[in-house]
N, C-alpha and C. Protein backbone atom coordinates (compact mmCIF):
# COMPACT_ATOMS: atom_id res chain seq x y z
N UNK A 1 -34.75 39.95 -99.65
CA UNK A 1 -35.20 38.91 -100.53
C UNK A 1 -35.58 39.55 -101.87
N UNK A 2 -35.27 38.84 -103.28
CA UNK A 2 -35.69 39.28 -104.44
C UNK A 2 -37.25 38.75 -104.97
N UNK A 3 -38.11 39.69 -104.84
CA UNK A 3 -38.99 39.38 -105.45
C UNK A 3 -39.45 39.66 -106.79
N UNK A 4 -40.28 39.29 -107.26
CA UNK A 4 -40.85 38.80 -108.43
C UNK A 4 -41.99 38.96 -108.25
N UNK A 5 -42.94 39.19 -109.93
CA UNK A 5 -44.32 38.89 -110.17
C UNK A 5 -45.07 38.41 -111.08
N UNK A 6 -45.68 37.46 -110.47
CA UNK A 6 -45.91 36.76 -111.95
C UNK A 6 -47.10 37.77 -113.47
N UNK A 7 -47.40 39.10 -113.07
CA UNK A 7 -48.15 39.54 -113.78
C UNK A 7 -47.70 41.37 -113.70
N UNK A 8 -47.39 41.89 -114.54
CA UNK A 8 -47.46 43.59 -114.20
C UNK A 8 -48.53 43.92 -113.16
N UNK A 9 -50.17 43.42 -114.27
CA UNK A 9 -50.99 43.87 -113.14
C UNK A 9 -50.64 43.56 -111.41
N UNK A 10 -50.43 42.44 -111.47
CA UNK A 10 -50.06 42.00 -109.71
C UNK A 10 -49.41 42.72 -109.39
N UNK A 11 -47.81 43.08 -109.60
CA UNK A 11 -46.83 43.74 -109.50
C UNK A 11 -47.34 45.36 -109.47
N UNK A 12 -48.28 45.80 -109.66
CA UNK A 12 -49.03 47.10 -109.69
C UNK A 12 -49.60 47.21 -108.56
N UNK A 13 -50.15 46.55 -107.94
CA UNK A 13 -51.32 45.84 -107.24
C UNK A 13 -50.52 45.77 -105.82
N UNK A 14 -49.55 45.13 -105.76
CA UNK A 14 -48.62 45.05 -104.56
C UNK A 14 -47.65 46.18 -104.57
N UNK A 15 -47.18 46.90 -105.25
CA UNK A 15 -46.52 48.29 -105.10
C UNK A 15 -47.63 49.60 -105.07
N UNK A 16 -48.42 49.46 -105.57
CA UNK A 16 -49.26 50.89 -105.35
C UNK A 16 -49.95 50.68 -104.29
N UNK A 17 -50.52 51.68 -103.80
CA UNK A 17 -51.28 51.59 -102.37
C UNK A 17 -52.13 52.04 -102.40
N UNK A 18 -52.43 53.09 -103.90
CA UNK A 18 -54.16 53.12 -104.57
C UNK A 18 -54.27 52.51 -105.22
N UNK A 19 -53.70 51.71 -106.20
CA UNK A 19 -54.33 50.79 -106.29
C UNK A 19 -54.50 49.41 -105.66
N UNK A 20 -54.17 49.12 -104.53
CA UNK A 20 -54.26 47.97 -103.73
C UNK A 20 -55.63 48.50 -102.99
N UNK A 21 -55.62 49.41 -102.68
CA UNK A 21 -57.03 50.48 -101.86
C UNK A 21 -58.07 50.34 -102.93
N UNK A 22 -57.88 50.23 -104.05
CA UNK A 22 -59.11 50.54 -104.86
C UNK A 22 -59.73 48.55 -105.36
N UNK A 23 -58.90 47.51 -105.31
CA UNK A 23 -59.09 46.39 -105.64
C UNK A 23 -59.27 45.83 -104.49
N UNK A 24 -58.78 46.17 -103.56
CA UNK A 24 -58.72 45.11 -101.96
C UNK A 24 -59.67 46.02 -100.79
N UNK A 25 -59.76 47.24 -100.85
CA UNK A 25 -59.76 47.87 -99.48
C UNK A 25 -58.56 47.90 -98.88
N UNK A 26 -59.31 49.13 -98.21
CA UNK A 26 -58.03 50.20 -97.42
C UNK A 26 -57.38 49.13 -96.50
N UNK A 27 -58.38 48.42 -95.45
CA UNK A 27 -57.20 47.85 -94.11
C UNK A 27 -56.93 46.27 -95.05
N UNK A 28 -57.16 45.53 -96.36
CA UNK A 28 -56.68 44.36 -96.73
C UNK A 28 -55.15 45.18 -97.57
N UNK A 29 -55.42 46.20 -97.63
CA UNK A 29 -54.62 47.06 -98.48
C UNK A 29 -53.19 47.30 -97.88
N UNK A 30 -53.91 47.67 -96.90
CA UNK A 30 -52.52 48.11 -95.61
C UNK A 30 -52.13 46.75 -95.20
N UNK A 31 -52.51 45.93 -95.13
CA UNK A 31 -51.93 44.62 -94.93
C UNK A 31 -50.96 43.87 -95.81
N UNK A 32 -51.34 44.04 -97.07
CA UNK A 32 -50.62 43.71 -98.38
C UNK A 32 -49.30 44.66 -98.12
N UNK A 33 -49.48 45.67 -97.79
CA UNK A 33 -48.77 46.40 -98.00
C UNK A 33 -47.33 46.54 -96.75
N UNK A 34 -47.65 45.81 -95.85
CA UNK A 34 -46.65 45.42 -94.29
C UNK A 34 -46.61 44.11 -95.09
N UNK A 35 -47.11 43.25 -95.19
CA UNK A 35 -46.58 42.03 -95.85
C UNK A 35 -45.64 42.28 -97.02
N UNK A 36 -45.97 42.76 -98.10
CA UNK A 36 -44.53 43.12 -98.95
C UNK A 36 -43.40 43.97 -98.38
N UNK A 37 -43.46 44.71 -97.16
CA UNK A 37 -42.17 44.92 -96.51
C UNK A 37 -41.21 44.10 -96.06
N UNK A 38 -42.10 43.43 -95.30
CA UNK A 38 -41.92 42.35 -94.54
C UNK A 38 -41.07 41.59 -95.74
N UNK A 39 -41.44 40.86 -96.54
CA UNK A 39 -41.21 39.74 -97.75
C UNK A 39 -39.56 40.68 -98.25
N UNK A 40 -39.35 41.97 -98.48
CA UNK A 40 -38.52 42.84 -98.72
C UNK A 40 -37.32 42.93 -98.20
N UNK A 41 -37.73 42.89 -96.57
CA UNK A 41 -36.75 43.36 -95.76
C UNK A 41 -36.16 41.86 -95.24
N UNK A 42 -36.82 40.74 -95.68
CA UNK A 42 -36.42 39.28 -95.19
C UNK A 42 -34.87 39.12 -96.05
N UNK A 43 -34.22 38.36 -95.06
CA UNK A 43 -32.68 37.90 -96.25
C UNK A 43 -33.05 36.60 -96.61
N UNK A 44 -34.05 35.82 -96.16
CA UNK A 44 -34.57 34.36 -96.27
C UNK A 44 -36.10 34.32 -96.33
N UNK A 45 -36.53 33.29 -96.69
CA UNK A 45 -38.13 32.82 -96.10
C UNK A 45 -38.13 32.38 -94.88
N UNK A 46 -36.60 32.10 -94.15
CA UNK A 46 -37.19 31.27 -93.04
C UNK A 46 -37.19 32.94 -91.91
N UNK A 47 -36.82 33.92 -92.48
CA UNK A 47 -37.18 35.17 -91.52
C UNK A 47 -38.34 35.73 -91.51
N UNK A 48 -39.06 35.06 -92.14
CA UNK A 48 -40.79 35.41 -91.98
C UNK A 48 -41.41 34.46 -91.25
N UNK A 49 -41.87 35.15 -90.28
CA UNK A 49 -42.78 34.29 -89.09
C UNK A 49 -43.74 32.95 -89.34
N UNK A 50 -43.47 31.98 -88.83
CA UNK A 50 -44.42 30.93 -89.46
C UNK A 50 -45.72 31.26 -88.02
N UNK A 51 -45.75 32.21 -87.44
CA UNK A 51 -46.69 31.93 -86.48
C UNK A 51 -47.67 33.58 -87.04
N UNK A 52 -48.98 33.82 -86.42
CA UNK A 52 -49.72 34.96 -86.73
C UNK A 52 -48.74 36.30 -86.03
N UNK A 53 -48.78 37.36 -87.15
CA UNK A 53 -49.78 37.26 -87.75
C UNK A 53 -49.47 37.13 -89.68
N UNK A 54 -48.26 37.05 -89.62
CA UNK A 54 -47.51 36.96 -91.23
C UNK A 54 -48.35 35.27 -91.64
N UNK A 55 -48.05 33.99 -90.33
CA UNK A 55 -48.27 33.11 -90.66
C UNK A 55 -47.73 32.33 -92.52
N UNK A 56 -46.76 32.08 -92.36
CA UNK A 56 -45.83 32.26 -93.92
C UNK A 56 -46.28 30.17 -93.62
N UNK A 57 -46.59 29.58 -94.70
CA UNK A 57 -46.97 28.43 -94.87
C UNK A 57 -47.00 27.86 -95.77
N UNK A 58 -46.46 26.53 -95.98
CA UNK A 58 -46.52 25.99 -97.45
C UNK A 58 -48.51 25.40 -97.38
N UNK A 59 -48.32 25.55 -98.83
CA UNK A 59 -49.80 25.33 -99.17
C UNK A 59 -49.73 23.61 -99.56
N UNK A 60 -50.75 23.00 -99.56
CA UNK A 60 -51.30 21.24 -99.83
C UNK A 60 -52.17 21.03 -100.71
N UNK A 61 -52.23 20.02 -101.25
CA UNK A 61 -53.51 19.54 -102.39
C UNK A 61 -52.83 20.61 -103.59
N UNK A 62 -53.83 20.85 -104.56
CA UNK A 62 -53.45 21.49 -105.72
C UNK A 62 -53.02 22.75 -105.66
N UNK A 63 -52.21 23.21 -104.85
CA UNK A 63 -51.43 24.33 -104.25
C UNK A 63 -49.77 23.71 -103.97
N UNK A 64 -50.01 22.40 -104.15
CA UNK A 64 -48.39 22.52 -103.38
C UNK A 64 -47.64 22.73 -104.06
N UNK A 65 -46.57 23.32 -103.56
CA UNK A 65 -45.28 23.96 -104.04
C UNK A 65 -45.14 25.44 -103.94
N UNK A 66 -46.48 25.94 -103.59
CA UNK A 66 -47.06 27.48 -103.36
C UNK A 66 -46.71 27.79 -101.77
N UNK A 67 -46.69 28.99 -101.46
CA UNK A 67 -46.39 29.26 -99.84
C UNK A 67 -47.28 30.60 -99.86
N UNK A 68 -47.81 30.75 -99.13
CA UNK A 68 -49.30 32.04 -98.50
C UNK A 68 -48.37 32.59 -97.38
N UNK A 69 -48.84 33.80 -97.29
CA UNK A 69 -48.58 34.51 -95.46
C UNK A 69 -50.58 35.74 -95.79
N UNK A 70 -50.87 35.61 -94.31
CA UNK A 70 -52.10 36.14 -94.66
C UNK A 70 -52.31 37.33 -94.49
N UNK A 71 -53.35 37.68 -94.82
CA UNK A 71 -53.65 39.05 -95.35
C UNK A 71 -54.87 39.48 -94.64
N UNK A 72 -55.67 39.49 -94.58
CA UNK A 72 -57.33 39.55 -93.96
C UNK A 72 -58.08 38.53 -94.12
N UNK A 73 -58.55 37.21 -93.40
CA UNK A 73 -59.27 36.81 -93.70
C UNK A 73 -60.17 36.70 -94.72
N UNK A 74 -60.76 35.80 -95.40
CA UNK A 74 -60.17 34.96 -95.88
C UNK A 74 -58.56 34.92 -96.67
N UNK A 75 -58.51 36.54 -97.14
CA UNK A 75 -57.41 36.60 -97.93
C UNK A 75 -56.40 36.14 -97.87
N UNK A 76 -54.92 35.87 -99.03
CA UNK A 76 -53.97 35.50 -98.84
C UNK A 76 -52.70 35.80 -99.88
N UNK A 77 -51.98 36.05 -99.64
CA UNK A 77 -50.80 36.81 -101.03
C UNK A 77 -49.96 35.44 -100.75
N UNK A 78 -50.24 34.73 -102.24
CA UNK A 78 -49.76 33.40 -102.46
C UNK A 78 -47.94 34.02 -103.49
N UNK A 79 -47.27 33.04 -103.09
CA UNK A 79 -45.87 32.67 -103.87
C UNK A 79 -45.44 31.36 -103.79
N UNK A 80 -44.45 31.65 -104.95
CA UNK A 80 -43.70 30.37 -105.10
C UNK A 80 -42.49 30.87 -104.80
N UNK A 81 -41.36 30.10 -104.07
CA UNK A 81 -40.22 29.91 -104.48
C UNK A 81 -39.53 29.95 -105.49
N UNK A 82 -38.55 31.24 -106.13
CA UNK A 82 -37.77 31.25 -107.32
C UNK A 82 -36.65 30.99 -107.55
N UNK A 83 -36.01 30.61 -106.70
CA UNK A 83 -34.14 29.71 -106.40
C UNK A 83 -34.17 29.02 -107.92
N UNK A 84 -33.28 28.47 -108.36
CA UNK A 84 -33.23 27.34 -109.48
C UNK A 84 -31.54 27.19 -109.30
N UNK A 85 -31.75 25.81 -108.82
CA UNK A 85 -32.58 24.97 -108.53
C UNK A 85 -33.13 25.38 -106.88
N UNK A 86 -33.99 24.53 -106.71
CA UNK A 86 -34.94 25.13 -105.22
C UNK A 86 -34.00 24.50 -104.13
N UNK A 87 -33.44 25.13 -102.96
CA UNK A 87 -32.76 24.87 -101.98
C UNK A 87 -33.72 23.69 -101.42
N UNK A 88 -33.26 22.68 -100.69
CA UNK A 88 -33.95 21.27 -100.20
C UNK A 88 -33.26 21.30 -99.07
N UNK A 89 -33.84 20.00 -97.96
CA UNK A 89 -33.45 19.76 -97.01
C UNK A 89 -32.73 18.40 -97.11
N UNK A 90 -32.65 18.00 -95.95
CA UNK A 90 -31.92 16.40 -96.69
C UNK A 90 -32.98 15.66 -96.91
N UNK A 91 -34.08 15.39 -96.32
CA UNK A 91 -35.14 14.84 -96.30
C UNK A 91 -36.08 15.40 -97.52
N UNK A 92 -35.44 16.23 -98.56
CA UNK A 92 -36.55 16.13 -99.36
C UNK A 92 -37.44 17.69 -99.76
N UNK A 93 -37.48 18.41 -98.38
CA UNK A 93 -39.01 19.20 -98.19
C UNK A 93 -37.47 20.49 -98.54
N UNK A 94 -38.46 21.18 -98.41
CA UNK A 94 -37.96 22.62 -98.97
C UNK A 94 -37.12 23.38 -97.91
N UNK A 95 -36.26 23.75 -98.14
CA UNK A 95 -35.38 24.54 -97.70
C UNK A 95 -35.47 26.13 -97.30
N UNK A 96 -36.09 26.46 -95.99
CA UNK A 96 -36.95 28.01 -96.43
C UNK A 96 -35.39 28.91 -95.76
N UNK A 97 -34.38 28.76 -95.30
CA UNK A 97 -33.11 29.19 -94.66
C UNK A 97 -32.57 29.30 -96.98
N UNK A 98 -32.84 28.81 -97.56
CA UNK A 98 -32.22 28.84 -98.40
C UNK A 98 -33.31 29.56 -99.63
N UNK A 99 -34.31 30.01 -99.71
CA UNK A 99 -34.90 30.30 -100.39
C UNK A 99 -34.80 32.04 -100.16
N UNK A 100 -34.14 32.36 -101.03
CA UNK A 100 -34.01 34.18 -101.17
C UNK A 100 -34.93 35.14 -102.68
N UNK A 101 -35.28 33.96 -103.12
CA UNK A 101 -36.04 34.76 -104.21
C UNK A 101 -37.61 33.93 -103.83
N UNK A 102 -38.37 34.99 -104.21
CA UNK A 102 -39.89 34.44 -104.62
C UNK A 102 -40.08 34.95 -106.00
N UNK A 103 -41.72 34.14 -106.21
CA UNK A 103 -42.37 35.33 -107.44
C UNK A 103 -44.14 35.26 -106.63
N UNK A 104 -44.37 36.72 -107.27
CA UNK A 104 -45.62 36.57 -106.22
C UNK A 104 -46.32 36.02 -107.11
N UNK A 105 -47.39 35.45 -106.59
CA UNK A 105 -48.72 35.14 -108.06
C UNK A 105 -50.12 34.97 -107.66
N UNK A 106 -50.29 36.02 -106.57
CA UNK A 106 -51.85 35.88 -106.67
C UNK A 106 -51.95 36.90 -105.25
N UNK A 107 -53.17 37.10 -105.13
CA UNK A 107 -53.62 37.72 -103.73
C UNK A 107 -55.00 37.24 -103.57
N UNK A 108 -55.61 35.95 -103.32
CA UNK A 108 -56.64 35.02 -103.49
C UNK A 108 -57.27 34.77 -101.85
N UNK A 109 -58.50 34.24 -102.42
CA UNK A 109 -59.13 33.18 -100.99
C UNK A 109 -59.64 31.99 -101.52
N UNK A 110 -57.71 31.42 -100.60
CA UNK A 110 -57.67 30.09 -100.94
C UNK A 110 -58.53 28.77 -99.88
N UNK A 111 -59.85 29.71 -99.38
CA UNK A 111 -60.37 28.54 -98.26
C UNK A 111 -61.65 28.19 -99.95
């Protein structure tokens, strides 16, 4: 999968592993850090686990259109979908068999 970031800093942040260690901690660190493999080595979104512990999920309320997989409690490394136009289903909802690009944009706690 091609990823993206919506910020250098982020993009720093998710490739370094001192600095993900020095902003997150070591084990939220190491987590970020199997999750961007993971996100890497996917040919789709729909090859990332919707169950724990990746848990890959579209987000609701003033998040939607965003998709999380988690990180440490509370934490969460939020994206969007970067296709253009965005792969759909027939019904409407998003297409995750068709979504091969993201952009990341955050590593938040979205509770």
């Amino acid at each position: 999968m091609d990823i993206y970031f919506r910020t250098k800093r982020l993009q720093k942040l998710c490739s370094t592993s001192r600095e993900a260690q020095r902003h997150l901690g070591a084990k939220r660190a190491r987590r970020l850090q199997q999750r961007m493999m993971e996100l890497k080595a996917a040919i789709s979104l729909d090859d990332i686990s919707r169950l724990p512990p990746a848990r890959c999920h579209e987000l609701t309320g003033n998040r939607k259109g965003q998709l999380s997989v988690d990180l440490e409690y509370p934490y969460r490394l939020l994206f969007i979908p970067a296709n253009n136009p965005l792969p759909e289903t027939k019904n409407g909802g998003l297409d995750w068999s068709g979504v091969t690009e993201i952009e990341i944009i955050g590593v938040v706690d979205t509770h």
